[in-house]
Protein backbone atom coordinates (compact mmCIF):
# COMPACT_ATOMS: atom_id res chain seq x y z
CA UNK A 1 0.00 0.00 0.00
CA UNK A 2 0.98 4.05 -0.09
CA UNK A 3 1.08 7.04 1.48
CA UNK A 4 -0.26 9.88 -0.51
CA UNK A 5 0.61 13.69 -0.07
CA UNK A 6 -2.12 15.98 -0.50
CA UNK A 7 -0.76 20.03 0.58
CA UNK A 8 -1.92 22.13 -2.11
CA UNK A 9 0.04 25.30 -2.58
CA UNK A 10 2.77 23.93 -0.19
CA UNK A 11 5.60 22.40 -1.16
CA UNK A 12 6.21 18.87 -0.30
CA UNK A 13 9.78 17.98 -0.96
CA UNK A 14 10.73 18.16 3.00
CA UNK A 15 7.81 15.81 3.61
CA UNK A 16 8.89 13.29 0.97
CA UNK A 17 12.75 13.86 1.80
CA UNK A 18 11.41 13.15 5.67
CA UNK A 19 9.61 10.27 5.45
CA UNK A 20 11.75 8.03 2.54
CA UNK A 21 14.74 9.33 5.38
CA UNK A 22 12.21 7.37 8.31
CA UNK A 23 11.02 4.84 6.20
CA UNK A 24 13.52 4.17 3.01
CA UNK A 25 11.02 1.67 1.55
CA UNK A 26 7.51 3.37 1.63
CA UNK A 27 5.85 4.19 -1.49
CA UNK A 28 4.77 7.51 -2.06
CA UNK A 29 2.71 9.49 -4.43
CA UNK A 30 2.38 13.23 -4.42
CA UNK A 31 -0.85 14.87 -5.34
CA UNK A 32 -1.89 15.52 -8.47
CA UNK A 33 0.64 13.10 -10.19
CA UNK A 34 -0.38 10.22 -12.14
CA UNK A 35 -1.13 7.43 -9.22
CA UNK A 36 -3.09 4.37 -8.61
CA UNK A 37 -5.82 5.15 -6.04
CA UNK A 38 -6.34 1.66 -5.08
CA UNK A 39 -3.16 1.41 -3.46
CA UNK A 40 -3.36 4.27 -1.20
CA UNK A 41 -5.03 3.49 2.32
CA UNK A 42 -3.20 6.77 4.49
CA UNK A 43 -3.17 10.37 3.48
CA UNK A 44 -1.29 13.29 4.96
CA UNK A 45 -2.77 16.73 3.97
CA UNK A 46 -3.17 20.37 5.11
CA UNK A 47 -5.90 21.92 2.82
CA UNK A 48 -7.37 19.02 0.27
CA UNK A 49 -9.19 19.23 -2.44
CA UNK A 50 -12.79 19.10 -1.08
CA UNK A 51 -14.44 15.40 -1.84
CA UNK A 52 -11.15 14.45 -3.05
CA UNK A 53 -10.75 11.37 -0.88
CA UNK A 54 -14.24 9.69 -1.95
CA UNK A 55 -11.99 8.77 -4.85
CA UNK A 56 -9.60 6.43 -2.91
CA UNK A 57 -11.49 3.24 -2.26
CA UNK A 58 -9.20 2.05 0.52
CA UNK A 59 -7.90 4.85 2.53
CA UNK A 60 -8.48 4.47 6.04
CA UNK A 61 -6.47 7.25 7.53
CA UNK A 62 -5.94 11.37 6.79
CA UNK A 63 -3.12 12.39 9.07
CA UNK A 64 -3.34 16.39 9.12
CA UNK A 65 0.35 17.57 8.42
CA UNK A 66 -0.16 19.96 12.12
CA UNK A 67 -2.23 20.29 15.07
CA UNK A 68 -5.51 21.71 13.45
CA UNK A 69 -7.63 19.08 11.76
CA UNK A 70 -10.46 21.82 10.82
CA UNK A 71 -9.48 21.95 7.09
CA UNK A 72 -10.17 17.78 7.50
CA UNK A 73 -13.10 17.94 9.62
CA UNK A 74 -14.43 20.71 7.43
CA UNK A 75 -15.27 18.46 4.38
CA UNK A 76 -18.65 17.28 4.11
CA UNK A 77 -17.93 14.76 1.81
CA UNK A 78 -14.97 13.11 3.93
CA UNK A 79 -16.43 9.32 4.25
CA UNK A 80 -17.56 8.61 7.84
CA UNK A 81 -15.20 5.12 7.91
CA UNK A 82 -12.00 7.38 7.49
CA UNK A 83 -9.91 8.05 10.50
CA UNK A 84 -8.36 11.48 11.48
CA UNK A 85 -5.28 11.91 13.20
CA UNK A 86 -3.54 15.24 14.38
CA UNK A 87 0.10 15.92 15.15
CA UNK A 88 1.06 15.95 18.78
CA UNK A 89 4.59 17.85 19.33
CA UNK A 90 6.72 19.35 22.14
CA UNK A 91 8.14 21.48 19.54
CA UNK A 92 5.06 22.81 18.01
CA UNK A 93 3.66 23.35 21.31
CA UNK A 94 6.93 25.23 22.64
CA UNK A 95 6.98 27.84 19.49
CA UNK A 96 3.51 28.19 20.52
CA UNK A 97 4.20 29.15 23.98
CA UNK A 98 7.26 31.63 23.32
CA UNK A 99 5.28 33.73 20.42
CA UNK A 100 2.48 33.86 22.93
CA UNK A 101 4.97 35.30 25.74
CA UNK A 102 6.55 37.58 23.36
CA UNK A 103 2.94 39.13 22.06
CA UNK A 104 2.03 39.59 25.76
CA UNK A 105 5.17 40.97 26.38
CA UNK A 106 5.30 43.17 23.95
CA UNK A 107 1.69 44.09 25.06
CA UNK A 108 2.56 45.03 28.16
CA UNK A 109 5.47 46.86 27.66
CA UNK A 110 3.72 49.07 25.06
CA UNK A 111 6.36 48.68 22.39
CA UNK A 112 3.33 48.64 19.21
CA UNK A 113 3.01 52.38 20.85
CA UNK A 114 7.35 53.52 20.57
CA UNK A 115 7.07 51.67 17.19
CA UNK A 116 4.41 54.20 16.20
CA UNK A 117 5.76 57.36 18.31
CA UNK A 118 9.57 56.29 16.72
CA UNK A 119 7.57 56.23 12.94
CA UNK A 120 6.15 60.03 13.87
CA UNK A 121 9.98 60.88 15.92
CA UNK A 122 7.96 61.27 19.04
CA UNK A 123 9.12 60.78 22.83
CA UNK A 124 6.24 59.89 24.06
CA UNK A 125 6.85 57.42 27.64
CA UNK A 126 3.81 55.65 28.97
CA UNK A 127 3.54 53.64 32.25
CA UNK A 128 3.41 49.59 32.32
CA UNK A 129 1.84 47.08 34.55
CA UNK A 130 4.05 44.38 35.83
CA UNK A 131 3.65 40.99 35.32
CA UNK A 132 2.43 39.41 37.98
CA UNK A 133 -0.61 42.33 37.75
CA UNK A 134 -1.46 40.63 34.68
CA UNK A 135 -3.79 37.94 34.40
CA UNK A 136 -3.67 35.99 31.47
CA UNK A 137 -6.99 33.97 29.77
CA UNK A 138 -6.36 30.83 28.05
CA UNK A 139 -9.74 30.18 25.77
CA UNK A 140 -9.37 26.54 25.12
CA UNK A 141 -6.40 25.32 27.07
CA UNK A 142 -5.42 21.83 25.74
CA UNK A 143 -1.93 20.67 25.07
CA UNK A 144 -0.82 23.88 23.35
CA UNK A 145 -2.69 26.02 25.80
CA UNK A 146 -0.88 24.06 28.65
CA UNK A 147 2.55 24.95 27.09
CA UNK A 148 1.41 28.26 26.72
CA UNK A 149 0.62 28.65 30.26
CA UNK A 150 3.66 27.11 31.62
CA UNK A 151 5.58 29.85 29.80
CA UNK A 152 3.61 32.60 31.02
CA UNK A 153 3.87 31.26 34.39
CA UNK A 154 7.71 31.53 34.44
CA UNK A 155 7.71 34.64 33.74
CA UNK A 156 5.28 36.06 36.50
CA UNK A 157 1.69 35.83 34.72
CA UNK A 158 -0.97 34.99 36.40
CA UNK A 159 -2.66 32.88 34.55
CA UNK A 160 -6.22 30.95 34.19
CA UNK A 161 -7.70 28.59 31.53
CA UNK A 162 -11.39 27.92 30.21
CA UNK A 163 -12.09 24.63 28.14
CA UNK A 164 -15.03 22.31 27.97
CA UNK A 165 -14.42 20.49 31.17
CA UNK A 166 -12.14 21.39 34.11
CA UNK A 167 -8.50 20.88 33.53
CA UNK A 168 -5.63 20.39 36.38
CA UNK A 169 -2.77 22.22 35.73
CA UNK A 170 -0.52 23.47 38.59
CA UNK A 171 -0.76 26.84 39.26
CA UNK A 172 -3.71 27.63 36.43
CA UNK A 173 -7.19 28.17 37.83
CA UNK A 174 -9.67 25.90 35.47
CA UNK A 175 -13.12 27.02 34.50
CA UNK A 176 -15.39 25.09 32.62
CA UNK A 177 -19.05 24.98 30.68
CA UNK A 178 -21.26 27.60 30.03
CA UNK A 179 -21.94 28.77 33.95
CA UNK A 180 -18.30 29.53 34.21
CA UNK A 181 -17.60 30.98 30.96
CA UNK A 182 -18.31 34.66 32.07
CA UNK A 183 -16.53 34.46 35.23
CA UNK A 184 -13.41 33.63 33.06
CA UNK A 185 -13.84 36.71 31.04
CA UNK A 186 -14.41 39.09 33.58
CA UNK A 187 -10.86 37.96 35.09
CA UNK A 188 -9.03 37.59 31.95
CA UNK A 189 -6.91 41.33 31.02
CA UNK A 190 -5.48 39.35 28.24
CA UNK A 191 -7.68 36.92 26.32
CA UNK A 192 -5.47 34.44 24.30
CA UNK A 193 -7.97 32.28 22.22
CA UNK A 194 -6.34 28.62 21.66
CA UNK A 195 -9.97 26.58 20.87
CA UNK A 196 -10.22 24.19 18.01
CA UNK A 197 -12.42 25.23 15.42
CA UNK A 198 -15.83 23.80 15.34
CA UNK A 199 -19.32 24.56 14.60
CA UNK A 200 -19.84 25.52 18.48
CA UNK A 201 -16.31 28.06 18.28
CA UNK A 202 -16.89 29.45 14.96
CA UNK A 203 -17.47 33.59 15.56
CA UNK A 204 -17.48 33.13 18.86
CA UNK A 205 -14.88 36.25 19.33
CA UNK A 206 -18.02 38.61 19.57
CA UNK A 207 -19.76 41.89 20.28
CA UNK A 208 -21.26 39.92 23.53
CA UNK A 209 -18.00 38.18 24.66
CA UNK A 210 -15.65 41.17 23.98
CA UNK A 211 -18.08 43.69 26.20
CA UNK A 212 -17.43 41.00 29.27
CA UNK A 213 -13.72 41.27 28.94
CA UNK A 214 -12.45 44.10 31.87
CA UNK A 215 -11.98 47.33 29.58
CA UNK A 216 -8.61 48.14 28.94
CA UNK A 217 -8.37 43.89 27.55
CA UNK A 218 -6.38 43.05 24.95
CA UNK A 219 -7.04 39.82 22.45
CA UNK A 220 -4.59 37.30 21.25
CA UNK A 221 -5.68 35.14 18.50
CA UNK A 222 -3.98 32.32 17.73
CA UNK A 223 -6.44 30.15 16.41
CA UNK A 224 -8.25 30.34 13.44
CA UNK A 225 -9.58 33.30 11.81
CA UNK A 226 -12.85 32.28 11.50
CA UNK A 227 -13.29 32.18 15.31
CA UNK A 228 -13.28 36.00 15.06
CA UNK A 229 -15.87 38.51 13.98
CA UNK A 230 -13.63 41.37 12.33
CA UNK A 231 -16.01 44.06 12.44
CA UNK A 232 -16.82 43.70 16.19
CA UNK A 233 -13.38 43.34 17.23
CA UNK A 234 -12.75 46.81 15.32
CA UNK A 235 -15.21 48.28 17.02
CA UNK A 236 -14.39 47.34 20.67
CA UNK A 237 -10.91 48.59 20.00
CA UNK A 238 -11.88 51.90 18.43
CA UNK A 239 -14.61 52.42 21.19
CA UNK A 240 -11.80 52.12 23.87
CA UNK A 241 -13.40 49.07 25.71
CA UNK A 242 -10.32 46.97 24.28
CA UNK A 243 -6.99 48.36 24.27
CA UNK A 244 -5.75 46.30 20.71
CA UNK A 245 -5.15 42.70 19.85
CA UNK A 246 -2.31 40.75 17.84
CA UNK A 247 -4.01 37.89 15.46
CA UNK A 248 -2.37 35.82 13.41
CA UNK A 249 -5.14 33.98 11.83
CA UNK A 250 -7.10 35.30 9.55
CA UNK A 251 -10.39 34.40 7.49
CA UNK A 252 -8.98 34.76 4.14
CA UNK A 253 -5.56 34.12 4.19
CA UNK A 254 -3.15 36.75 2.99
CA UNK A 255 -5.89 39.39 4.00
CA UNK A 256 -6.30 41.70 0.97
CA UNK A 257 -4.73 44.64 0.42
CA UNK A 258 -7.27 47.45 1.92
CA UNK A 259 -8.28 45.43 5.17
CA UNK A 260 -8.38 47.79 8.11
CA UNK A 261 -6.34 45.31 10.09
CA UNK A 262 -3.22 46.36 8.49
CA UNK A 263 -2.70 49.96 8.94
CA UNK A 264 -4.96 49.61 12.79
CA UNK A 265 -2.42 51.63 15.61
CA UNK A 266 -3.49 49.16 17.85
CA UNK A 267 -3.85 45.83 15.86
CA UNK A 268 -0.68 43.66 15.04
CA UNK A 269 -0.62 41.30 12.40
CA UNK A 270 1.20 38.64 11.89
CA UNK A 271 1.04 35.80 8.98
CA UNK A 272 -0.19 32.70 10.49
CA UNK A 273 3.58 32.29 11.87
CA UNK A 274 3.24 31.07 15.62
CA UNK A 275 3.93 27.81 15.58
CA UNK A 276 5.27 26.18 11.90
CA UNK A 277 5.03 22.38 11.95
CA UNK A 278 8.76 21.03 11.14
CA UNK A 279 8.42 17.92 8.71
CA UNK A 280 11.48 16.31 10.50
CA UNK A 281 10.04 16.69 14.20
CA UNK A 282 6.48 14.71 13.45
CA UNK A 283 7.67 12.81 10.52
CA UNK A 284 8.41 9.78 13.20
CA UNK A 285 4.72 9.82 14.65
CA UNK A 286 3.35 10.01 10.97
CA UNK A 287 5.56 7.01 10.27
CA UNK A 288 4.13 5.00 13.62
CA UNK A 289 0.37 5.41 13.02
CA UNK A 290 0.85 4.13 8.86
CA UNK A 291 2.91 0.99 10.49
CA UNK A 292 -0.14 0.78 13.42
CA UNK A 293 -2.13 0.85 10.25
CA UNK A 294 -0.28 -1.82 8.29
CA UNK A 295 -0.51 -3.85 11.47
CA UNK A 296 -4.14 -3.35 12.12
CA UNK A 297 -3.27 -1.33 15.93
CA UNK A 298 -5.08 1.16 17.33
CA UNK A 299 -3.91 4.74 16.44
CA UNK A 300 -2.14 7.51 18.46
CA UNK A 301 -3.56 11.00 18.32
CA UNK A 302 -6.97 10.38 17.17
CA UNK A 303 -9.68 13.01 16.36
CA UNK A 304 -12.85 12.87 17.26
CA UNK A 305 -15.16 13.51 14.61
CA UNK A 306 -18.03 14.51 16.61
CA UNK A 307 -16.60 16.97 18.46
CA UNK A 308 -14.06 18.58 15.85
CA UNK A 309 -10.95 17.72 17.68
């Protein structure tokens, strides 16, 4: 059997190079070259084709090629017998945690306002709030939220987490389901929104949850774009109620030319650069769920396709 590449627009050569290097006699085709689609039965994708594996007659696994499985999950006409599996990784999850810090940081030490006051020469000081004034909101702290938090942590944050049910990480305070939710947001100074994106978390950066945030808040998102409404983030910030945000997930991604977003004082942008999956670093779990496959074993890192993650 094969393994075939699906990763439109991105270039595959480090995956190929990766995986012949961790498994010298695998088979593999690269989408859209010429291939025999009865011989695939895994796939490992970011951004397919939608419908495109109702063609393949025996796949049995799509591996996403990082930790979001949305553009898998996403596909209405994925068949139901298919298995997802995500990438788990310490290094992922520790590029996650120090662009986190370093937005916060940077937050809190005002330097989006001397990048603007050195554009217009101006010398204009403003005060800061320490660190451990701060408190920190993880929306959706999983296994990247949890690395998140432990660098925040170390550097003085307080810090709490929200997610579905309560989690129990040392030195985080863990709120859970809807009765909680608006106690978390009242707390949170900075919101940092980690959730998965699902039918339940899509637009759920809103009008309603931004005007619970404390005012002065700022929003980190480092999600997916489609967990934010645009216009009502713009409008929180230009009211005064929120004090900026830095996203670096966008719905349409590059963002065109004339969005507001780019020339906003008080909105950074960056392009969808916190945490880059490395082919080499999850190459070897790839590898282990095919051979799990090949030997009929039960899979590591597997989605859940009812709940989107």
């Amino acid at each position: 059997m094969s393994l075939l590449i699906v990763s439109p627009g991105k270039d595959p050569k480090a995956w190929v190079e990766a995986l012949k290097n961790q498994h010298p006699g695998l088979n593999i085709y690269v989408y859209p070259e010429d291939h025999d689609k009865e011989e695939v039965d895994f796939a490992l994708t970011w951004n397919h084709p939608r419908g495109i594996f109702q063609n393949y007659p025996n796949i049995k696994v799509v591996a996403s090629m990082g930790a979001g499985v949305d553009h898998i999950t996403s596909d209405p006409e994925l068949p139901e017998n298919i298995k997802i599996t995500k990438v788990v990784d310490d290094r992922l999850a520790e590029d996650m945690g120090t662009f986190v810090l370093t937005l916060v940081l940077a937050h809190q030490r005002n330097l989006l306002h001397y990048r603007e006051s050195q554009i217009n020469e101006k010398w204009e000081p403003v005060p800061y709030t320490r660190n451990n004034d701060v408190k920190v909101g993880i929306l959706g702290i999983g296994n990247l939220g949890q690395s998140v938090s432990k660098c925040l942590l170390k550097n003085g944050f307080q810090v709490i987490g929200f997610s579905k049910h309560k989690k129990d990480f040392e030195n985080v305070d863990s709120y859970a389901g809807e009765d909680e939710f608006d106690e978390f947001l009242e707390q949170s100074d900075i919101l940092v929104n980690m959730l998965p994106l699902t039918s339940e978390t899509e637009k759920i950066l809103d009008l309603e949850l931004f005007e619970k945030l404390p005012k002065g808040a700022y929003v980190i998102n480092v999600a997916r774009g489609e967990h934010l409404v645009e216009q009502d983030l713009l409008a929180k910030v230009d009211d005064g109620h929120l004090s900026g945000a830095a996203l670096d997930v966008f719905w349409e991604e590059p963002i065109r030319d004339e969005h507001p977003f780019w020339k906003h004082p008080k909105i950074r942008v960056t392009p969808h650069i916190a945490s880059v999956t490395h082919p080499n670093s999850v190459v070897p779990q790839i590898i282990e769920n095919y051979e799990r496959l090949q030997e009929e074993e039960e899979l590591k890192n597997v989605v859940e396709r009812d709940r989107g993650y």
